[in-house]
C-alpha atoms as a PDB file:
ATOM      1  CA  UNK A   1      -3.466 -10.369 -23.944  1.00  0.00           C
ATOM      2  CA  UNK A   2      -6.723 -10.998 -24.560  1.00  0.00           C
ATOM      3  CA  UNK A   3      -8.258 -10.419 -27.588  1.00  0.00           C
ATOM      4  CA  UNK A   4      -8.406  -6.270 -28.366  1.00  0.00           C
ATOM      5  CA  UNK A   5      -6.528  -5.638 -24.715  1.00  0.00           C
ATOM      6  CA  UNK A   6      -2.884  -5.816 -26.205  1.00  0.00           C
ATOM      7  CA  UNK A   7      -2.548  -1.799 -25.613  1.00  0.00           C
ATOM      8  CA  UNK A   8      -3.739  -2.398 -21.998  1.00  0.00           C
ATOM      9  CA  UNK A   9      -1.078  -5.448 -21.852  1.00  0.00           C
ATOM     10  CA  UNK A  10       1.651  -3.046 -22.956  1.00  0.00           C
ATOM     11  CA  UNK A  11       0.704  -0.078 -20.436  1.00  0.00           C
ATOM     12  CA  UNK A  12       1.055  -2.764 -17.744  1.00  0.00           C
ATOM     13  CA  UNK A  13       4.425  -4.008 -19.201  1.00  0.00           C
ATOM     14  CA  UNK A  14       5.235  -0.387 -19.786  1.00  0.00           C
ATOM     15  CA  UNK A  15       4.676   0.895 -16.579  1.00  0.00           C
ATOM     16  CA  UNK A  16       6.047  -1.811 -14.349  1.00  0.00           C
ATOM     17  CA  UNK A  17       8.997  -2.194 -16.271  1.00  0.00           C
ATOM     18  CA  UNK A  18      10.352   1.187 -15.364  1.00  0.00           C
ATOM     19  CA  UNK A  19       8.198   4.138 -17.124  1.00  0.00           C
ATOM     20  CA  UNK A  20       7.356   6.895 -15.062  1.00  0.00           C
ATOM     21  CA  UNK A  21       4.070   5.885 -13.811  1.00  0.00           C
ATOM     22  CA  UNK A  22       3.564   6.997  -9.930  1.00  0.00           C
ATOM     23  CA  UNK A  23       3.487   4.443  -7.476  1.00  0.00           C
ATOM     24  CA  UNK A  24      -0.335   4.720  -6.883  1.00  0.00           C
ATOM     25  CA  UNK A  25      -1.099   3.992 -11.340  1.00  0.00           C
ATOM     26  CA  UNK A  26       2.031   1.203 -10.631  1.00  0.00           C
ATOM     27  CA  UNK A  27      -0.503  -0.648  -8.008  1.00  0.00           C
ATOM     28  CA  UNK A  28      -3.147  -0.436 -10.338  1.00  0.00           C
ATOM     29  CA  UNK A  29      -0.770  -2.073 -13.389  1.00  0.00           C
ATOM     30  CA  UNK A  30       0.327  -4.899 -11.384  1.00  0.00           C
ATOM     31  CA  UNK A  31      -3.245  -6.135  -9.942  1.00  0.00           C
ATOM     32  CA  UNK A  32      -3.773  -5.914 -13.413  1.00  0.00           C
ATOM     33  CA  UNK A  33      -1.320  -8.009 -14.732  1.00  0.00           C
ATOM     34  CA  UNK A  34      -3.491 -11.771 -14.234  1.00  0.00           C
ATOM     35  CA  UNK A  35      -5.978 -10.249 -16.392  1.00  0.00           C
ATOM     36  CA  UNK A  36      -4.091  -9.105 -19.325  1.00  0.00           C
ATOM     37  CA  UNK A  37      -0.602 -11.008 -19.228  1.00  0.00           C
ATOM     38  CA  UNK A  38      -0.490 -14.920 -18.962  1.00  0.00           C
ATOM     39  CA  UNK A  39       2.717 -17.021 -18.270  1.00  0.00           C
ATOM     40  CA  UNK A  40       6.498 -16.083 -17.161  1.00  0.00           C
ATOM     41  CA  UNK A  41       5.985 -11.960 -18.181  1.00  0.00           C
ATOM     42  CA  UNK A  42       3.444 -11.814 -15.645  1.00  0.00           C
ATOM     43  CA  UNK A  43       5.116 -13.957 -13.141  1.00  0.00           C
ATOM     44  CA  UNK A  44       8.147 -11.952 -13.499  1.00  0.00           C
ATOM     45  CA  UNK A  45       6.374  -8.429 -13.780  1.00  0.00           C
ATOM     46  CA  UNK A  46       4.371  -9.687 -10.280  1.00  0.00           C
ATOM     47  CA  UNK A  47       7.613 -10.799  -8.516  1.00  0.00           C
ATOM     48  CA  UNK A  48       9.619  -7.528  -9.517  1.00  0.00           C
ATOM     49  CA  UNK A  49       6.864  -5.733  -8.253  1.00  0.00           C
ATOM     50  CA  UNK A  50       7.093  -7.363  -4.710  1.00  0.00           C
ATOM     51  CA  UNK A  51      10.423  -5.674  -3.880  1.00  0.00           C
ATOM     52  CA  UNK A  52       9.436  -2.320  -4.548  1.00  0.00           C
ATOM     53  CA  UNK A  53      10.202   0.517  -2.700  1.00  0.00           C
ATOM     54  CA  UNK A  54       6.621   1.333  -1.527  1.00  0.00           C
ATOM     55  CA  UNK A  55       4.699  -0.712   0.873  1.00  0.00           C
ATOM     56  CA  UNK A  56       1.656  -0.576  -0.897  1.00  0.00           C
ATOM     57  CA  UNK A  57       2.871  -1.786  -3.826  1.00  0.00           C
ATOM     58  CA  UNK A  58       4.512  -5.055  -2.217  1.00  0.00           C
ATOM     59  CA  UNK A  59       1.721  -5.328  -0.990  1.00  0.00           C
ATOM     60  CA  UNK A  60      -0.634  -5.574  -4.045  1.00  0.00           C
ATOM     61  CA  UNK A  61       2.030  -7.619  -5.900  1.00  0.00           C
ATOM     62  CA  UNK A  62       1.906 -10.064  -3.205  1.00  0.00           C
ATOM     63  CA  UNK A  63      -1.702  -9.730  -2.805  1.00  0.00           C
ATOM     64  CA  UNK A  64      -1.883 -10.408  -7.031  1.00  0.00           C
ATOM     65  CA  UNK A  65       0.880 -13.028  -6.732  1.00  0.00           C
ATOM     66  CA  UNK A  66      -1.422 -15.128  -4.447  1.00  0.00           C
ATOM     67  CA  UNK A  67      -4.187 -14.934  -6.646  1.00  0.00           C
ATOM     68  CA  UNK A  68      -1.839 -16.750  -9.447  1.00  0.00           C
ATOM     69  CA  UNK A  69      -0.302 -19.194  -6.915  1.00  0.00           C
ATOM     70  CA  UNK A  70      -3.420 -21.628  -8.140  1.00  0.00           C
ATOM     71  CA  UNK A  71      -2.703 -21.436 -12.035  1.00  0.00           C
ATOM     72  CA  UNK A  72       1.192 -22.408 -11.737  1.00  0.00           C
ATOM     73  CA  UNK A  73       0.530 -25.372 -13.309  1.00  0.00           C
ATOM     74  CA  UNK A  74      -0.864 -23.108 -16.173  1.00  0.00           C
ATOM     75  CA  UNK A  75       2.223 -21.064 -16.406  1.00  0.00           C
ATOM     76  CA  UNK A  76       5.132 -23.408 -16.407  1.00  0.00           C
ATOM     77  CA  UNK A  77       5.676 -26.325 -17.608  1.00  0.00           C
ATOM     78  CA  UNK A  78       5.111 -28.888 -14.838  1.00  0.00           C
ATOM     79  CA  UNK A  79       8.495 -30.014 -14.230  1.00  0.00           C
ATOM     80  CA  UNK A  80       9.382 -26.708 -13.183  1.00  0.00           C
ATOM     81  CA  UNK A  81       6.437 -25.907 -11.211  1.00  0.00           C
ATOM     82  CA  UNK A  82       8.326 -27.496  -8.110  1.00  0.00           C
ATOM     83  CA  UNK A  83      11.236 -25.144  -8.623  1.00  0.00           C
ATOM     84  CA  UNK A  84       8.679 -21.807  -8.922  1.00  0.00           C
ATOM     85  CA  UNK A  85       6.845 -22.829  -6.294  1.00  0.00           C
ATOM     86  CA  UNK A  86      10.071 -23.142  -4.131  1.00  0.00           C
ATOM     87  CA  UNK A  87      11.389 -19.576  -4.936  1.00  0.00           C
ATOM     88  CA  UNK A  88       8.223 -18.108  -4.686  1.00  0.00           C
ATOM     89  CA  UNK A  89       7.952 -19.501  -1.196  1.00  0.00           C
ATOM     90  CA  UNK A  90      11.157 -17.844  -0.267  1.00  0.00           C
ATOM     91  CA  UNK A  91      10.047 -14.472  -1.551  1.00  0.00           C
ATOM     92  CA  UNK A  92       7.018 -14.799   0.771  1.00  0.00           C
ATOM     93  CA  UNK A  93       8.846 -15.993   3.725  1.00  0.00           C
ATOM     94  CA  UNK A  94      10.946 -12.973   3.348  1.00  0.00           C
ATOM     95  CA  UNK A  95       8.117 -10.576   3.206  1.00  0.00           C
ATOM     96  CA  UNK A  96       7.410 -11.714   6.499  1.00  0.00           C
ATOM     97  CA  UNK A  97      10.251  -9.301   8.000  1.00  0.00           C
ATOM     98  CA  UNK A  98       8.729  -6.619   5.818  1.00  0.00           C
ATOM     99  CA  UNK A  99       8.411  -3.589   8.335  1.00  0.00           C
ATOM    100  CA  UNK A 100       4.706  -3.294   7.130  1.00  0.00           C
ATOM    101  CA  UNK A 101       1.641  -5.155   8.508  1.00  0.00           C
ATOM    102  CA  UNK A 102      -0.230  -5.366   5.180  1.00  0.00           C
ATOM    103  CA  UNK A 103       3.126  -6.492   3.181  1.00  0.00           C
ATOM    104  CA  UNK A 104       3.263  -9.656   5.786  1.00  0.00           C
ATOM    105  CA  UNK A 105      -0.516 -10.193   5.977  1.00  0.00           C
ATOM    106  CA  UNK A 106      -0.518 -10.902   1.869  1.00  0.00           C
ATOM    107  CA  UNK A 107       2.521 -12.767   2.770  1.00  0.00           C
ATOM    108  CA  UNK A 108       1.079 -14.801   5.004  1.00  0.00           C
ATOM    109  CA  UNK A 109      -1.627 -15.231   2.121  1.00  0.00           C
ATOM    110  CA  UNK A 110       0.392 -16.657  -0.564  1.00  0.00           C
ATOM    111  CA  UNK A 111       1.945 -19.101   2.045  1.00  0.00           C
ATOM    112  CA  UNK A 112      -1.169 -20.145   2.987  1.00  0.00           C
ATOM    113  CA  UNK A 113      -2.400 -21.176  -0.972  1.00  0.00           C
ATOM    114  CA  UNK A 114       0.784 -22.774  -1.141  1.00  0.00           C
ATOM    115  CA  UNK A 115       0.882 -24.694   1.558  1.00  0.00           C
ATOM    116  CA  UNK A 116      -2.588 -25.937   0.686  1.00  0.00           C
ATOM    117  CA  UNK A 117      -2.014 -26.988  -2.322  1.00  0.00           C
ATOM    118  CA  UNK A 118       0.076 -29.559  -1.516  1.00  0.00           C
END
């Protein structure tokens, strides 16, 4: 976490990792997470979040997840960026069959960064 942040860092874990935040506070800790959480825990907390039972939260983990896709490189070691990118493609190409417009549309966003990024 950025310097002074670690209790906002631990809210986000906190909250995503099972408290009893309500879905709505849950959307607002996982667009959160790039800001406060660097490397595999955010990655992780991001991806959880994308199989949620609400819509709008797969949505804003995807939406989050695709403004991360860029700084893979960052958050594993680049050996294993091929593998991450890989899975995280497959998560997003599943989303497409998500029953919800706005789930596939940030879907359709992460595939995009991917796919341009060679």
């Amino acid at each position: 976490a950025p310097k002074g942040y670690q209790p906002v860092a631990n809210f986000v874990v906190n909250c995503l990792s099972g408290s009893d935040c309500n879905f709505e506070i849950r959307q607002v800790a996982v667009a959160a997470v790039p800001n406060f959480l660097q490397g595999g825990q955010a990655l992780d907390l991001i991806l959880s979040s994308m199989g949620d039972e609400d819509a709008n939260m797969r949505m804003t983990a995807t939406w989050t997840l695709a403004l991360v896709v860029p700084t893979l490189a960052l958050m594993v070691p680049v050996p294993g960026e091929f593998a991450l990118r890989c899975m995280i493609e497959k998560r997003a190409i599943n989303l497409l069959e998500d029953k919800h417009f706005k789930v596939q549309h940030a879907a359709v966003r992460v595939l995009g960064i991917l796919a341009n990024k060679g």
